[in-house]
PDB file of N, CA and C in Angstrom:
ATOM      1  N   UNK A   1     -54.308  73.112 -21.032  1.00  0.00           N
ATOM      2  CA  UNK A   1     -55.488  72.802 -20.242  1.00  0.00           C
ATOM      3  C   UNK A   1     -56.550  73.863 -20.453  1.00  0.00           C
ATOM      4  N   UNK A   2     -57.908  73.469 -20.485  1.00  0.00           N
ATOM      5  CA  UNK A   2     -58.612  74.413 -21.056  1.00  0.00           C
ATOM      6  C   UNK A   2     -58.979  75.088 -19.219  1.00  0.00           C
ATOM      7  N   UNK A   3     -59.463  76.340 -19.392  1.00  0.00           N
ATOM      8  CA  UNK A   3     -59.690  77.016 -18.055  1.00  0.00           C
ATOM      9  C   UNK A   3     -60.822  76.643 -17.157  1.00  0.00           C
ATOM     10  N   UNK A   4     -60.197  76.463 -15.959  1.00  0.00           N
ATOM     11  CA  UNK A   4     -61.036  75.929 -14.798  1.00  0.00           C
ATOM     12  C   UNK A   4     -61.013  74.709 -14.041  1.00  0.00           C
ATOM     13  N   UNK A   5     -60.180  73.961 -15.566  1.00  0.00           N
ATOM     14  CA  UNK A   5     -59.774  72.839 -15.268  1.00  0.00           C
ATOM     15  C   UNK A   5     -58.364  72.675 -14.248  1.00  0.00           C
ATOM     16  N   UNK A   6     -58.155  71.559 -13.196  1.00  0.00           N
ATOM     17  CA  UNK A   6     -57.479  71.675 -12.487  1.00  0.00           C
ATOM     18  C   UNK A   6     -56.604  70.322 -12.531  1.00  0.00           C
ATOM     19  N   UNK A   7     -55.599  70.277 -12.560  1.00  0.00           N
ATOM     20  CA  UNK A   7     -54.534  68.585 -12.577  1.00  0.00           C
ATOM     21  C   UNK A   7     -54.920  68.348 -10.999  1.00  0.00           C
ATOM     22  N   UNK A   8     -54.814  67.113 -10.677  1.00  0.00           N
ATOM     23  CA  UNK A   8     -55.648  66.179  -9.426  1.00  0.00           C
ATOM     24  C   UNK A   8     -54.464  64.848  -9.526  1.00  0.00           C
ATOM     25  N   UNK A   9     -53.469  64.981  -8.419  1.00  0.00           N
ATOM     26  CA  UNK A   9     -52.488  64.566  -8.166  1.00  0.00           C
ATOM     27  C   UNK A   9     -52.851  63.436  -7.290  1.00  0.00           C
ATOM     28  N   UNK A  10     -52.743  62.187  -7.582  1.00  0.00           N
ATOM     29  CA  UNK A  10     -52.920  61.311  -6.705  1.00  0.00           C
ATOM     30  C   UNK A  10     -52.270  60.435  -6.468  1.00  0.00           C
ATOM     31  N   UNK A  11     -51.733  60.252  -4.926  1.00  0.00           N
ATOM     32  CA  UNK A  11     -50.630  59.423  -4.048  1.00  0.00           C
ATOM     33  C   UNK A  11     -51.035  57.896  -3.575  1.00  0.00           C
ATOM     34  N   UNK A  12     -50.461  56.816  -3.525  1.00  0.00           N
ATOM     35  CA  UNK A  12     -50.554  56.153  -3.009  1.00  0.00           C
ATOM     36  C   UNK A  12     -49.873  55.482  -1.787  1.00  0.00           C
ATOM     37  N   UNK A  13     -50.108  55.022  -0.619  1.00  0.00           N
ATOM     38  CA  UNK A  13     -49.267  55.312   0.586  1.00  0.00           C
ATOM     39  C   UNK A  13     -49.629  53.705   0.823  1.00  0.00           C
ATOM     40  N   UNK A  14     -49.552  52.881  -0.111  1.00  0.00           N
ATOM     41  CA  UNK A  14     -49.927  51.480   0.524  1.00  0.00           C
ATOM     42  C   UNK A  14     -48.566  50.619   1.504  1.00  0.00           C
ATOM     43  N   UNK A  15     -47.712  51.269   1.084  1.00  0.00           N
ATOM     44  CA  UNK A  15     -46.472  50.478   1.618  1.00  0.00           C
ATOM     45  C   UNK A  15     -46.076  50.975   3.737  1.00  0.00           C
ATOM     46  N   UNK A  16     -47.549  52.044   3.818  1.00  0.00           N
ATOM     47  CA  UNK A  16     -47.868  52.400   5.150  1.00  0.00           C
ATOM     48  C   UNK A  16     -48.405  51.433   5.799  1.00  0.00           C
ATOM     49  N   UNK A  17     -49.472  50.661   5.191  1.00  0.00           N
ATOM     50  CA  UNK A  17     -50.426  49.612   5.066  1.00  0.00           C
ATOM     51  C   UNK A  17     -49.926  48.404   5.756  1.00  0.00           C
ATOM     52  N   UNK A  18     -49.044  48.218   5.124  1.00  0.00           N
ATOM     53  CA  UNK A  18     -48.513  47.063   4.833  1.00  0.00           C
ATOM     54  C   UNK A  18     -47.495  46.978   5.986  1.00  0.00           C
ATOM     55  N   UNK A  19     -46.869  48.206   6.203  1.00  0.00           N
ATOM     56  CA  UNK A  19     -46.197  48.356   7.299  1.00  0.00           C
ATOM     57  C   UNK A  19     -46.975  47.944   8.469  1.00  0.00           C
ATOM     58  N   UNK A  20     -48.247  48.271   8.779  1.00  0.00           N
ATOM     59  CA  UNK A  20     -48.509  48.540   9.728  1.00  0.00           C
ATOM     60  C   UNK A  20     -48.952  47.138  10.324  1.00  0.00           C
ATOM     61  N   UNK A  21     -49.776  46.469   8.592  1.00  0.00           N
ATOM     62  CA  UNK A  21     -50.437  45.064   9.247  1.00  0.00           C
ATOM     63  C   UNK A  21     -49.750  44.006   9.360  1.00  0.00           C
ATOM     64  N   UNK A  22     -48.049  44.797   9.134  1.00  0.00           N
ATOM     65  CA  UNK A  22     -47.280  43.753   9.710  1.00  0.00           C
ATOM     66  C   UNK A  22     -46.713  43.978  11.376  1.00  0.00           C
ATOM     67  N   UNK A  23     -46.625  44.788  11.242  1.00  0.00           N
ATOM     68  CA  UNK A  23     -46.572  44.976  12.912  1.00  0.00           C
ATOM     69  C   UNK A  23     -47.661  44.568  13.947  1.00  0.00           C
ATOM     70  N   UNK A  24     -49.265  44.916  13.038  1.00  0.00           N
ATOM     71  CA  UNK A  24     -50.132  44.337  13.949  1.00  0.00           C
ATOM     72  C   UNK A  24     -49.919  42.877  14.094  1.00  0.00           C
ATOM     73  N   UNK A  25     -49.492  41.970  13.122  1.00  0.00           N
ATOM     74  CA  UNK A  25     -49.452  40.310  13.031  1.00  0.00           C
ATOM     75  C   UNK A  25     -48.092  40.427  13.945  1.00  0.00           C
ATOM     76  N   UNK A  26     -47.394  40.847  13.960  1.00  0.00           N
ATOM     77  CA  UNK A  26     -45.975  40.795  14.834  1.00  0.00           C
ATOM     78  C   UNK A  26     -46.390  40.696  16.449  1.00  0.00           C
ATOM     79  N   UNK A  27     -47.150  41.716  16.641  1.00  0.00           N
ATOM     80  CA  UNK A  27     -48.010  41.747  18.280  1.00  0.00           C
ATOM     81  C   UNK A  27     -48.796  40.788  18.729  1.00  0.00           C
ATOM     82  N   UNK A  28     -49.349  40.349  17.345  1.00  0.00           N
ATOM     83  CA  UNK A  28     -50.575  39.268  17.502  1.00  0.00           C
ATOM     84  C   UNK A  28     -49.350  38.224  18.306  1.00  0.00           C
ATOM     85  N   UNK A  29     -48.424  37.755  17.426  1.00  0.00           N
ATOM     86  CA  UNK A  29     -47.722  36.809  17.959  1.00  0.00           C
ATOM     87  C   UNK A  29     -46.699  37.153  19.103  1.00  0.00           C
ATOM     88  N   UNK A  30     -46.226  38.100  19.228  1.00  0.00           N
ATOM     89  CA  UNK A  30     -44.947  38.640  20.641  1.00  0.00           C
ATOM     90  C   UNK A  30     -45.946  38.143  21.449  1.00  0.00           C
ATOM     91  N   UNK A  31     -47.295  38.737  21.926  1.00  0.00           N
ATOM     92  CA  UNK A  31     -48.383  38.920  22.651  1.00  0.00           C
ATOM     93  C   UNK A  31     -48.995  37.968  23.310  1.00  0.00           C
ATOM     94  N   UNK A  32     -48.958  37.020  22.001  1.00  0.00           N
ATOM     95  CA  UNK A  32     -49.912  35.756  22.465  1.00  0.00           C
ATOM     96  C   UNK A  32     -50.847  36.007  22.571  1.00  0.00           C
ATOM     97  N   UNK A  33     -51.686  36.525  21.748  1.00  0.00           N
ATOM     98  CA  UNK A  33     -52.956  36.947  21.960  1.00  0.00           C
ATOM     99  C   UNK A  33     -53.852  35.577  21.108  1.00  0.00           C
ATOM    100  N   UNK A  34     -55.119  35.406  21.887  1.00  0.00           N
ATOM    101  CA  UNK A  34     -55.978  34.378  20.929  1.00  0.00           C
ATOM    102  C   UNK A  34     -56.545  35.337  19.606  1.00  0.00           C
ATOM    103  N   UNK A  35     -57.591  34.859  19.276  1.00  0.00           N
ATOM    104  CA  UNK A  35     -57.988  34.831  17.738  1.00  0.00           C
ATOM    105  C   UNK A  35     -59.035  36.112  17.890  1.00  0.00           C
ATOM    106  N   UNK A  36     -60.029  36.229  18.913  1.00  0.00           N
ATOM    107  CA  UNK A  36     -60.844  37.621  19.296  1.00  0.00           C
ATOM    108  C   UNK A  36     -60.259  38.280  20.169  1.00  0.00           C
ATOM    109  N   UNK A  37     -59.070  38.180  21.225  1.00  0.00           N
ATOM    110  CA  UNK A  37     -58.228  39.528  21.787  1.00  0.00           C
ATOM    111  C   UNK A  37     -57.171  39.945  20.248  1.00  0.00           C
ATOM    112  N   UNK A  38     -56.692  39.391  19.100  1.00  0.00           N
ATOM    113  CA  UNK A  38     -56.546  40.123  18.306  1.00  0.00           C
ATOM    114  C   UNK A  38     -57.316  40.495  17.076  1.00  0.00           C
ATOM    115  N   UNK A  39     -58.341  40.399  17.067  1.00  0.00           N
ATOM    116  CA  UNK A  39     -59.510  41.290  16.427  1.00  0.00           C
ATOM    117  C   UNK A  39     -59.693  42.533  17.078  1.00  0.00           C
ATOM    118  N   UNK A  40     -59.883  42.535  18.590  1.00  0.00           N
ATOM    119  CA  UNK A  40     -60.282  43.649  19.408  1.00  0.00           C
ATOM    120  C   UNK A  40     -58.831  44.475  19.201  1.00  0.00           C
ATOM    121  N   UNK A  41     -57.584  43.635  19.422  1.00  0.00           N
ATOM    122  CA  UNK A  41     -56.236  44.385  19.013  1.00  0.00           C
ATOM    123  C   UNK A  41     -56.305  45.344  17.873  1.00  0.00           C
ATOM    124  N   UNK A  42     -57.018  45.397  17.000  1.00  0.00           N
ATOM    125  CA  UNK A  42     -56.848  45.937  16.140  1.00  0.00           C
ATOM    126  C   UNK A  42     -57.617  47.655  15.939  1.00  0.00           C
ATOM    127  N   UNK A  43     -58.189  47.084  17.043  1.00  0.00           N
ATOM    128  CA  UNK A  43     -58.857  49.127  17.784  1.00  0.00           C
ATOM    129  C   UNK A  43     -57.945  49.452  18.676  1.00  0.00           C
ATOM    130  N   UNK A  44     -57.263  48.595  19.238  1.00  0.00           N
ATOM    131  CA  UNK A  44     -56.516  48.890  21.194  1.00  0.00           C
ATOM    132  C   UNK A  44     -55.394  48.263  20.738  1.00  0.00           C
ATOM    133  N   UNK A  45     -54.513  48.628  19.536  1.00  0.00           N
ATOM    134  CA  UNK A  45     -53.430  47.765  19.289  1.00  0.00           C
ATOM    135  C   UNK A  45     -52.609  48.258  20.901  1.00  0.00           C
ATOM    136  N   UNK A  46     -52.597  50.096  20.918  1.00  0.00           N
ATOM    137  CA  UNK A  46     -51.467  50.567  21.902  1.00  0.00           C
ATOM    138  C   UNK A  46     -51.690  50.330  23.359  1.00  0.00           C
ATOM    139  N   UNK A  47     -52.922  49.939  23.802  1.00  0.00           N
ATOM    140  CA  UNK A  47     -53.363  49.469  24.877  1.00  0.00           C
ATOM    141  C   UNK A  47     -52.502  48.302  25.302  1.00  0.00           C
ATOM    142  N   UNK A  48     -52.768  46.967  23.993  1.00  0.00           N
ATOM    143  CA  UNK A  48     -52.038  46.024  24.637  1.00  0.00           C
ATOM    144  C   UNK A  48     -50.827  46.123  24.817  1.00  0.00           C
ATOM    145  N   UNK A  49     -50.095  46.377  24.119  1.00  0.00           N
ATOM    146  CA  UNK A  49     -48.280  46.969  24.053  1.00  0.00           C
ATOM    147  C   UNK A  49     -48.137  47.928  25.228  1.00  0.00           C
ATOM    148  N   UNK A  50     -48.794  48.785  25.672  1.00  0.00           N
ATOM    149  CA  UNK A  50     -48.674  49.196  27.158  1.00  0.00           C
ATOM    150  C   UNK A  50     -48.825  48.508  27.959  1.00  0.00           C
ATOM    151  N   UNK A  51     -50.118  47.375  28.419  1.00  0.00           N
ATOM    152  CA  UNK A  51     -49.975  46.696  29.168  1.00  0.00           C
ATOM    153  C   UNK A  51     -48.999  45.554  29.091  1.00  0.00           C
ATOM    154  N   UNK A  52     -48.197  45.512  28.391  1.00  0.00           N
ATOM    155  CA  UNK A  52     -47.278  44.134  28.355  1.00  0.00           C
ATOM    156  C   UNK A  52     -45.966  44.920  28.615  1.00  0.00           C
ATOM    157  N   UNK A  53     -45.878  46.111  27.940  1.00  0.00           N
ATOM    158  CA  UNK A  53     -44.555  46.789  28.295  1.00  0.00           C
ATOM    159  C   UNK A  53     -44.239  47.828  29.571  1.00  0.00           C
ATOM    160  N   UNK A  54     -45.118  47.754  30.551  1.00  0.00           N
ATOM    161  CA  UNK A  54     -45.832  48.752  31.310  1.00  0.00           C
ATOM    162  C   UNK A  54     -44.875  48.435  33.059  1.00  0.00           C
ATOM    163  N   UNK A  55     -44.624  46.888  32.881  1.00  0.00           N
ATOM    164  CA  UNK A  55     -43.563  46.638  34.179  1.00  0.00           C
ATOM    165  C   UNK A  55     -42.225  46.862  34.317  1.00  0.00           C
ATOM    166  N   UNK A  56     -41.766  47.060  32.837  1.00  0.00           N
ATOM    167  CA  UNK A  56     -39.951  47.524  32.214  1.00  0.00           C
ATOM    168  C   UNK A  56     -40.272  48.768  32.870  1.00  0.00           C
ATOM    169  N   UNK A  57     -40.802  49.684  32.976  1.00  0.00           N
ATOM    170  CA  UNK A  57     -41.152  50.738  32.906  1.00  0.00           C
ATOM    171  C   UNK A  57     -40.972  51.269  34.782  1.00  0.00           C
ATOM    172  N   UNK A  58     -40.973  50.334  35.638  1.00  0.00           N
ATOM    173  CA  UNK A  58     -41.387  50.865  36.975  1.00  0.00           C
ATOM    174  C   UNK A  58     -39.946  49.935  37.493  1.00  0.00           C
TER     175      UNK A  58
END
């Protein structure tokens, strides 16, 4: 390698992704959520999962 130059290692983490927007579609449906409470789900996924899991709890 000539000097200064630096190797630039790059990861890909898509299988995080994929994880995740399957869990969000998993909630969509446990949830019952319509078509714009899971759009908004998708900022407040942990909101709704608290409020649905929030009476086990007491």
């Amino acid at each position: 390698m000539m000097a200064g130059m630096q190797k630039i290692k790059i990861e890909q983490h898509s299988s995080i992704g994929l994880l995740w927007f399957a869990g969000w579609l998993f909630t969509l449906g446990y949830l019952d959520l319509s078509f714009w409470r899971g759009v908004w789900a998708l900022v407040v996924w942990p909101y709704y999962l608290g409020v649905h899991f929030s009476p086990l709890l007491t």
